[in-house]
C-alpha atoms as a PDB file:
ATOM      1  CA  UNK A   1      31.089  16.144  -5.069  1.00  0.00           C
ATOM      2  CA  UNK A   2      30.964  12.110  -5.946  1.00  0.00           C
ATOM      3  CA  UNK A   3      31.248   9.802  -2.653  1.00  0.00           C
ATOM      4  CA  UNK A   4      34.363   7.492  -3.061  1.00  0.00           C
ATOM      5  CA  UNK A   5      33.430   5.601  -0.844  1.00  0.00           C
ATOM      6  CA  UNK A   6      29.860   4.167  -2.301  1.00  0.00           C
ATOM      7  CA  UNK A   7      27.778   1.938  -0.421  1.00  0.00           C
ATOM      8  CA  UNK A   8      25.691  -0.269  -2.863  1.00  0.00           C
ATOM      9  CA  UNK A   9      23.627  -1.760  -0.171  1.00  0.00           C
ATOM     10  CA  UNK A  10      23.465   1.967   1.782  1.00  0.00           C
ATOM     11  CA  UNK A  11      22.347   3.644  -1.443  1.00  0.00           C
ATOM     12  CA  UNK A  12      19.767   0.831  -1.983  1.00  0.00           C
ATOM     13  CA  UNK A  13      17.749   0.805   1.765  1.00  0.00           C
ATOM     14  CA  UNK A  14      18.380   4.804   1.286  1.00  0.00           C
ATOM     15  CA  UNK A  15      16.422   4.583  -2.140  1.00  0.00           C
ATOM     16  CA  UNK A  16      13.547   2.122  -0.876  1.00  0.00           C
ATOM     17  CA  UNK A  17      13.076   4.179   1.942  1.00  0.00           C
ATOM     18  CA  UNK A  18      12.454   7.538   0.348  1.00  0.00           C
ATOM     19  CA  UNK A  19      10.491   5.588  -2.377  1.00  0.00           C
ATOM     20  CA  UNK A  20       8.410   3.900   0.759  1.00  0.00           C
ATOM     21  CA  UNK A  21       8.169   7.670   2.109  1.00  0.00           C
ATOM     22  CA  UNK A  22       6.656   9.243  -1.532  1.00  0.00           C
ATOM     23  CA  UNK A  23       4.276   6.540  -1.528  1.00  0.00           C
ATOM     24  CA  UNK A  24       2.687   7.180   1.784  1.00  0.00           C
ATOM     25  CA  UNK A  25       2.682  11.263   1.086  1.00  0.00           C
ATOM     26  CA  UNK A  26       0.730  10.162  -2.165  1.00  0.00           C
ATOM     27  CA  UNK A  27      -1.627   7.873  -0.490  1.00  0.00           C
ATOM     28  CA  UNK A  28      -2.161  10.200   2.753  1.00  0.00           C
ATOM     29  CA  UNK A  29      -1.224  13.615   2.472  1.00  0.00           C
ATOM     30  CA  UNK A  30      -3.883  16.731   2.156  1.00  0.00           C
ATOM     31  CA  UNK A  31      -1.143  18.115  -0.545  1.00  0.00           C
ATOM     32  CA  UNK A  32      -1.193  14.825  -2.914  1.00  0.00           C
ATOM     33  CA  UNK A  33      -1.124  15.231  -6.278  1.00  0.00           C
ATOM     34  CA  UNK A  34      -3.338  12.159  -6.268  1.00  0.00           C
ATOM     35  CA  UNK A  35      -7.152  13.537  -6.602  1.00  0.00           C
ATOM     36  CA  UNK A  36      -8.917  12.772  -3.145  1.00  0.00           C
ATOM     37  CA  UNK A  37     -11.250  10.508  -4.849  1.00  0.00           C
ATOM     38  CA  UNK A  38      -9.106   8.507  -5.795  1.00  0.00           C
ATOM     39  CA  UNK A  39      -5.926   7.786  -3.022  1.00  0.00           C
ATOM     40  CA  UNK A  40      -8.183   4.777  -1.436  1.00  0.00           C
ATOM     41  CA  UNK A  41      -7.542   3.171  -4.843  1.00  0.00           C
ATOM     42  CA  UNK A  42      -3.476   4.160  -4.973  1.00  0.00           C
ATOM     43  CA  UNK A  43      -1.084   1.597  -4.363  1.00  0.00           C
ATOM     44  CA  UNK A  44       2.238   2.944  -4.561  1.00  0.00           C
ATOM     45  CA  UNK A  45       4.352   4.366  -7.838  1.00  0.00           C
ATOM     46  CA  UNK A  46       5.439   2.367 -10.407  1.00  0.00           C
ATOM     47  CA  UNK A  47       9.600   2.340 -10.466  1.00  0.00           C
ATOM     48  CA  UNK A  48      11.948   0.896 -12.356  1.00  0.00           C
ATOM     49  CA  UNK A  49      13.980  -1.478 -10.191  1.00  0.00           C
ATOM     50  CA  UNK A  50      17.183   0.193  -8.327  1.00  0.00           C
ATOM     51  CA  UNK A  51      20.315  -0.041 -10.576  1.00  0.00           C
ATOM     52  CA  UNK A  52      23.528   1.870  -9.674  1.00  0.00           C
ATOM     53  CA  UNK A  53      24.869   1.783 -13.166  1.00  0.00           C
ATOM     54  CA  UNK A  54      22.015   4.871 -13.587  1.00  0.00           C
ATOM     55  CA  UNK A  55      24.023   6.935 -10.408  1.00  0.00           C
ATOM     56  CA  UNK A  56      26.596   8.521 -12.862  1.00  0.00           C
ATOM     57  CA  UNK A  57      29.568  11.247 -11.917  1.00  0.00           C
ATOM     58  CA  UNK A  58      29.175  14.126 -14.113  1.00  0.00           C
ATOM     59  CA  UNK A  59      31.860  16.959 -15.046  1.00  0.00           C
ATOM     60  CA  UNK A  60      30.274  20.480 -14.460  1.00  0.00           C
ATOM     61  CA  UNK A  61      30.447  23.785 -16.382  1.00  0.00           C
ATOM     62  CA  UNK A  62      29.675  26.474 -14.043  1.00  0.00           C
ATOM     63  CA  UNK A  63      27.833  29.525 -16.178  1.00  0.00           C
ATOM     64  CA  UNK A  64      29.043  32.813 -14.253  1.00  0.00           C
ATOM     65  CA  UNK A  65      26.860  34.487 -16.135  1.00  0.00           C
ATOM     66  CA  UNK A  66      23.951  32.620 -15.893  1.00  0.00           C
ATOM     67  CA  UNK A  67      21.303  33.159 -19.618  1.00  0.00           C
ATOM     68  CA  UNK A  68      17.724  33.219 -18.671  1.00  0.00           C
ATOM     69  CA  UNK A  69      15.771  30.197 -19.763  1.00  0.00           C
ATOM     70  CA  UNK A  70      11.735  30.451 -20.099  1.00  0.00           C
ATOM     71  CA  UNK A  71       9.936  26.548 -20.046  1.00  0.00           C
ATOM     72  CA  UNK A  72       6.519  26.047 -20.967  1.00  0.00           C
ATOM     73  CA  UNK A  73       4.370  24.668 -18.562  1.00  0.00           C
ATOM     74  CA  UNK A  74       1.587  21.963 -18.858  1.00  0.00           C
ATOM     75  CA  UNK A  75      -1.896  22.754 -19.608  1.00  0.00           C
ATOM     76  CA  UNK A  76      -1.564  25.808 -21.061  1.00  0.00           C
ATOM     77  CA  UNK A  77      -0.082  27.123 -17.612  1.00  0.00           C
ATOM     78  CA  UNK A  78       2.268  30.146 -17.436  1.00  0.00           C
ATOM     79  CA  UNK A  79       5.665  29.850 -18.522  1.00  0.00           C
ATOM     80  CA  UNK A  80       8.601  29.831 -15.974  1.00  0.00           C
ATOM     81  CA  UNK A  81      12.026  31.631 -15.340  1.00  0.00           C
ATOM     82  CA  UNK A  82      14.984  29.939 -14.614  1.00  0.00           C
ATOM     83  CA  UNK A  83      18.838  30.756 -14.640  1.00  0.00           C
ATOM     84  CA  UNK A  84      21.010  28.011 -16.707  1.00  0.00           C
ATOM     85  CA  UNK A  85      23.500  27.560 -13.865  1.00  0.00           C
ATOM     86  CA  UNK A  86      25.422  24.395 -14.953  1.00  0.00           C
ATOM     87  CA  UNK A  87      26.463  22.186 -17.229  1.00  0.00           C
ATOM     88  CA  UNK A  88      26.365  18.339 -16.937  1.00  0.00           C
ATOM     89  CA  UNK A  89      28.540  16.230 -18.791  1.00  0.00           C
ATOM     90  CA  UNK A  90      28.886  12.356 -19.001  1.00  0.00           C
ATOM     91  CA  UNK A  91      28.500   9.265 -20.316  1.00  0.00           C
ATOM     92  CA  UNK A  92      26.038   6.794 -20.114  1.00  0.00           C
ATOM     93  CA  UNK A  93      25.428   3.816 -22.412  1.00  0.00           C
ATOM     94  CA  UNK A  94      28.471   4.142 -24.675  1.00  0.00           C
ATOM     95  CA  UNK A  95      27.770   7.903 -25.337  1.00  0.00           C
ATOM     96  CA  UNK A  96      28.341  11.209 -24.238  1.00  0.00           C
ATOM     97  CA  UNK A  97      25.010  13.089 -22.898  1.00  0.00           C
ATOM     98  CA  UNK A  98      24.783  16.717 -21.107  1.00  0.00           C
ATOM     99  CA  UNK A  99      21.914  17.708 -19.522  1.00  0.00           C
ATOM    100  CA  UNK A 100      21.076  21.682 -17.866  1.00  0.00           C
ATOM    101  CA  UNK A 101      20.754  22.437 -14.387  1.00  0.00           C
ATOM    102  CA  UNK A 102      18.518  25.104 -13.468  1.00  0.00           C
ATOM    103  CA  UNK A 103      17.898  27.367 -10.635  1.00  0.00           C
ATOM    104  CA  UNK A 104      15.212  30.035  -9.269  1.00  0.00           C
ATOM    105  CA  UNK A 105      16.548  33.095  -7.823  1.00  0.00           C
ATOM    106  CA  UNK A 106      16.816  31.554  -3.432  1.00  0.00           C
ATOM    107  CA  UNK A 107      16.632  27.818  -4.550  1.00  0.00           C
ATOM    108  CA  UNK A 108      19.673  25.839  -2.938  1.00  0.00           C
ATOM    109  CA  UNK A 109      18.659  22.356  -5.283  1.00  0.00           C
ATOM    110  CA  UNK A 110      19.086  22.360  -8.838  1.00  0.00           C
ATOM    111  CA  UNK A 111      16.466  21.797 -11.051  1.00  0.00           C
ATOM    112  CA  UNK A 112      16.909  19.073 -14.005  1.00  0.00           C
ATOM    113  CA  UNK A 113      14.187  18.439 -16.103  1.00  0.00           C
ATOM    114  CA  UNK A 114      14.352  16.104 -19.061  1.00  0.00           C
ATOM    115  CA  UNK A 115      13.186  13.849 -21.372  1.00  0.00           C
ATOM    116  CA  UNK A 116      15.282  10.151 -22.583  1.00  0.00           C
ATOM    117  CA  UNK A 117      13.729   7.560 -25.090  1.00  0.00           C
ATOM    118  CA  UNK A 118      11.179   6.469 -22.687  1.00  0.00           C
ATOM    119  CA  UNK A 119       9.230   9.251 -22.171  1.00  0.00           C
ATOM    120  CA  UNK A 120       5.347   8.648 -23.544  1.00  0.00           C
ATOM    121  CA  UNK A 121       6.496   4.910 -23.354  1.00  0.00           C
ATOM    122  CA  UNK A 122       7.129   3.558 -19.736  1.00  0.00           C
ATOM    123  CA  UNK A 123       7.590   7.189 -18.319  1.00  0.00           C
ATOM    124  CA  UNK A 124       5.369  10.345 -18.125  1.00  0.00           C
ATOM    125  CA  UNK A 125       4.723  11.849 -21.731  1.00  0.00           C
ATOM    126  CA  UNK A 126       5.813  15.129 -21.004  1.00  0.00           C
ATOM    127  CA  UNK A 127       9.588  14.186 -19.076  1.00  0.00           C
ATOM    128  CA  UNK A 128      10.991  13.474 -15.719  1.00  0.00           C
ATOM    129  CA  UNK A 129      12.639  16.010 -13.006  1.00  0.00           C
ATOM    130  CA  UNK A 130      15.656  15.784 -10.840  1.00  0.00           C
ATOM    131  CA  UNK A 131      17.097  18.075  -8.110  1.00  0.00           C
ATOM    132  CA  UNK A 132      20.649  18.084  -7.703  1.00  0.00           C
ATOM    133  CA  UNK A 133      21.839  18.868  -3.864  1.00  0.00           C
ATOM    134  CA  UNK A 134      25.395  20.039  -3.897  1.00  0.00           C
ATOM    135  CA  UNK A 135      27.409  20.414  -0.602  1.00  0.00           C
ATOM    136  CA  UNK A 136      28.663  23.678  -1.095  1.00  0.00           C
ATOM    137  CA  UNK A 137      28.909  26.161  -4.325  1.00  0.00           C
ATOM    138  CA  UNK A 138      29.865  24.200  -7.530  1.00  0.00           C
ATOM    139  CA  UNK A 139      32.839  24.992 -10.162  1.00  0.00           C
ATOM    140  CA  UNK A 140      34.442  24.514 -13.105  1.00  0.00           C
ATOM    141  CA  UNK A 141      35.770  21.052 -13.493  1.00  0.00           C
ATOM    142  CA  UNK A 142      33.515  19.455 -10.165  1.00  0.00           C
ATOM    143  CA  UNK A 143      32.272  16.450 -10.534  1.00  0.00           C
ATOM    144  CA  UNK A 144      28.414  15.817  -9.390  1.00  0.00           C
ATOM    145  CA  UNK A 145      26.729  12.513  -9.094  1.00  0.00           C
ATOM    146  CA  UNK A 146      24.169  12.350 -11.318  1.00  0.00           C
ATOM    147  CA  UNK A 147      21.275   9.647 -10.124  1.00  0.00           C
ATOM    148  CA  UNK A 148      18.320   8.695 -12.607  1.00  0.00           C
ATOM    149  CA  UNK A 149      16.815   6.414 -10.087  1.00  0.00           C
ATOM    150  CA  UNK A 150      15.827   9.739  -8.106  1.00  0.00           C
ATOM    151  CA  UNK A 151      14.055  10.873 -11.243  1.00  0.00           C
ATOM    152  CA  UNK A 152      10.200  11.412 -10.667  1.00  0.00           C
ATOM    153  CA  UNK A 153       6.995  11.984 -12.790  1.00  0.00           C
ATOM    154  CA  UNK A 154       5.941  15.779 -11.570  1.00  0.00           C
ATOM    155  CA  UNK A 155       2.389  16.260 -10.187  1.00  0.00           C
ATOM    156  CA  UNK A 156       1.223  17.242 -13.208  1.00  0.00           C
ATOM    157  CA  UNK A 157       1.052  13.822 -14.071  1.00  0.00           C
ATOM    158  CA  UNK A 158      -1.560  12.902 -11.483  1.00  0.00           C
ATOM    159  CA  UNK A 159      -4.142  15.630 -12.048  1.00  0.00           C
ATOM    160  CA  UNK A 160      -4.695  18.315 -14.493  1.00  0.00           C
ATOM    161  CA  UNK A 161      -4.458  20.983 -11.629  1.00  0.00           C
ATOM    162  CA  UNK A 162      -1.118  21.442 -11.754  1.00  0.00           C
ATOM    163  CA  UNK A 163       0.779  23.145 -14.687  1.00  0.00           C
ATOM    164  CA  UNK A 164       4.449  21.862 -14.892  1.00  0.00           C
ATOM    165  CA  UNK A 165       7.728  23.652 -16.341  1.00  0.00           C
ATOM    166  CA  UNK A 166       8.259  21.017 -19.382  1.00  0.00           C
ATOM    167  CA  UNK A 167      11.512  20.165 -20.182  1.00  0.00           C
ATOM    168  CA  UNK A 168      13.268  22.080 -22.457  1.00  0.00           C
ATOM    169  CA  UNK A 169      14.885  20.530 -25.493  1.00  0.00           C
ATOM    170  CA  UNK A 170      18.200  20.824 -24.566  1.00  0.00           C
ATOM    171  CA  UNK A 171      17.481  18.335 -22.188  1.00  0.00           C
ATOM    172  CA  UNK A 172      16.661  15.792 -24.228  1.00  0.00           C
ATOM    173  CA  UNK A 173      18.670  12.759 -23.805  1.00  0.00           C
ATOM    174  CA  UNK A 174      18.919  10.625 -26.833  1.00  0.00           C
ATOM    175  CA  UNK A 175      19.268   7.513 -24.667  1.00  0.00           C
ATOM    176  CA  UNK A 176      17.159   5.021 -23.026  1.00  0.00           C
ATOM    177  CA  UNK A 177      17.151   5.834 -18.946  1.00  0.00           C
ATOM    178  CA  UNK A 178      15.461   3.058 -16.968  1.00  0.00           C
ATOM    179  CA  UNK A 179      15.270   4.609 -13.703  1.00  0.00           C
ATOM    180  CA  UNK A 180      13.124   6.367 -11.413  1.00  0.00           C
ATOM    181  CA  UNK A 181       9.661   6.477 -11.863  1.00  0.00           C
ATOM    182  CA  UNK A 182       7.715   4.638 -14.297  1.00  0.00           C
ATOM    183  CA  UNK A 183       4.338   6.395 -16.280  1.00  0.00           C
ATOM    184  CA  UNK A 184       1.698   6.872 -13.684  1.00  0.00           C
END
């Protein structure tokens, strides 16, 4: 599941192109999470600047019997059912984190919420997501890249319409990640 064969400069246009691409679905898009009155005024997300040392290989425990997991949702909104699927370990400033991946019953992506030492600082006060494309069914002992500089506020974080699935606190990393998206 990791790419030997990384391409620092690849990985970087890659990343500043789907960051160019969120941007303009923010600004222009009928399905925003950016109120209407207010996208003449937007001017882009706030990241933190690309840094590779945040795209991390992580060892994964495959759950074959996958435990139901409820998260609270935002606002008071209804809580939601996923499956704990996998297990991500590795290690990131000096120490050893793990973090849950989570899927809904059809999804192909899985779902990583969280929360790090930034959160209610430079990032969203409620946590960051992640979705995690594999290229085929994972298993015991895989390795999975890991990359924090996809991680993104969820639209819950531009307008109170939306209810978001918080981050449960088994995903809370005891660490500082500085990468992805920055506080709206």
């Amino acid at each position: 599941m990791t790419d030997d064969a990384f391409d620092a400069d690849a990985w970087r246009r890659e990343l500043t192109a789907q960051r160019e691409e969120k941007d303009e679905f923010f600004a222009e898009h009928r399905q925003s999470p950016i109120p209407p009155e207010e996208r003449d005024a937007f001017d882009g997300l706030d990241y933190f600047d690309p840094d590779p040392d945040y795209r991390i290989a992580a060892d994964v425990t495959v759950h074959d019997d996958p435990e139901g997991v409820t998260m609270d949702s935002t606002g008071g909104g209804p809580e939601v059912r996923y499956l704990r699927e996998a297990t991500l370990t590795f290690e990131i400033r000096g120490t050893e984190q793990t973090l849950s991946a989570y899927r809904q019953e059809g999804d192909e992506a899985y779902f990583v919420p969280f929360r790090d030492k930034t959160t209610g600082q430079q990032t969203y006060r409620q946590g960051r997501y992640m979705e995690l494309h594999a290229d085929r069914e994972l298993s015991d002992g895989d390795e999975i890249v890991v990359d924090f500089n996809l991680a993104y506020s969820p639209f819950c974080a531009f307008s109170e319409t939306f209810a978001c699935p918080l981050p449960p606190e088994e995903n809370w990393l005891d660490v500082v990640i500085e990468a992805g998206e920055r506080a709206p």
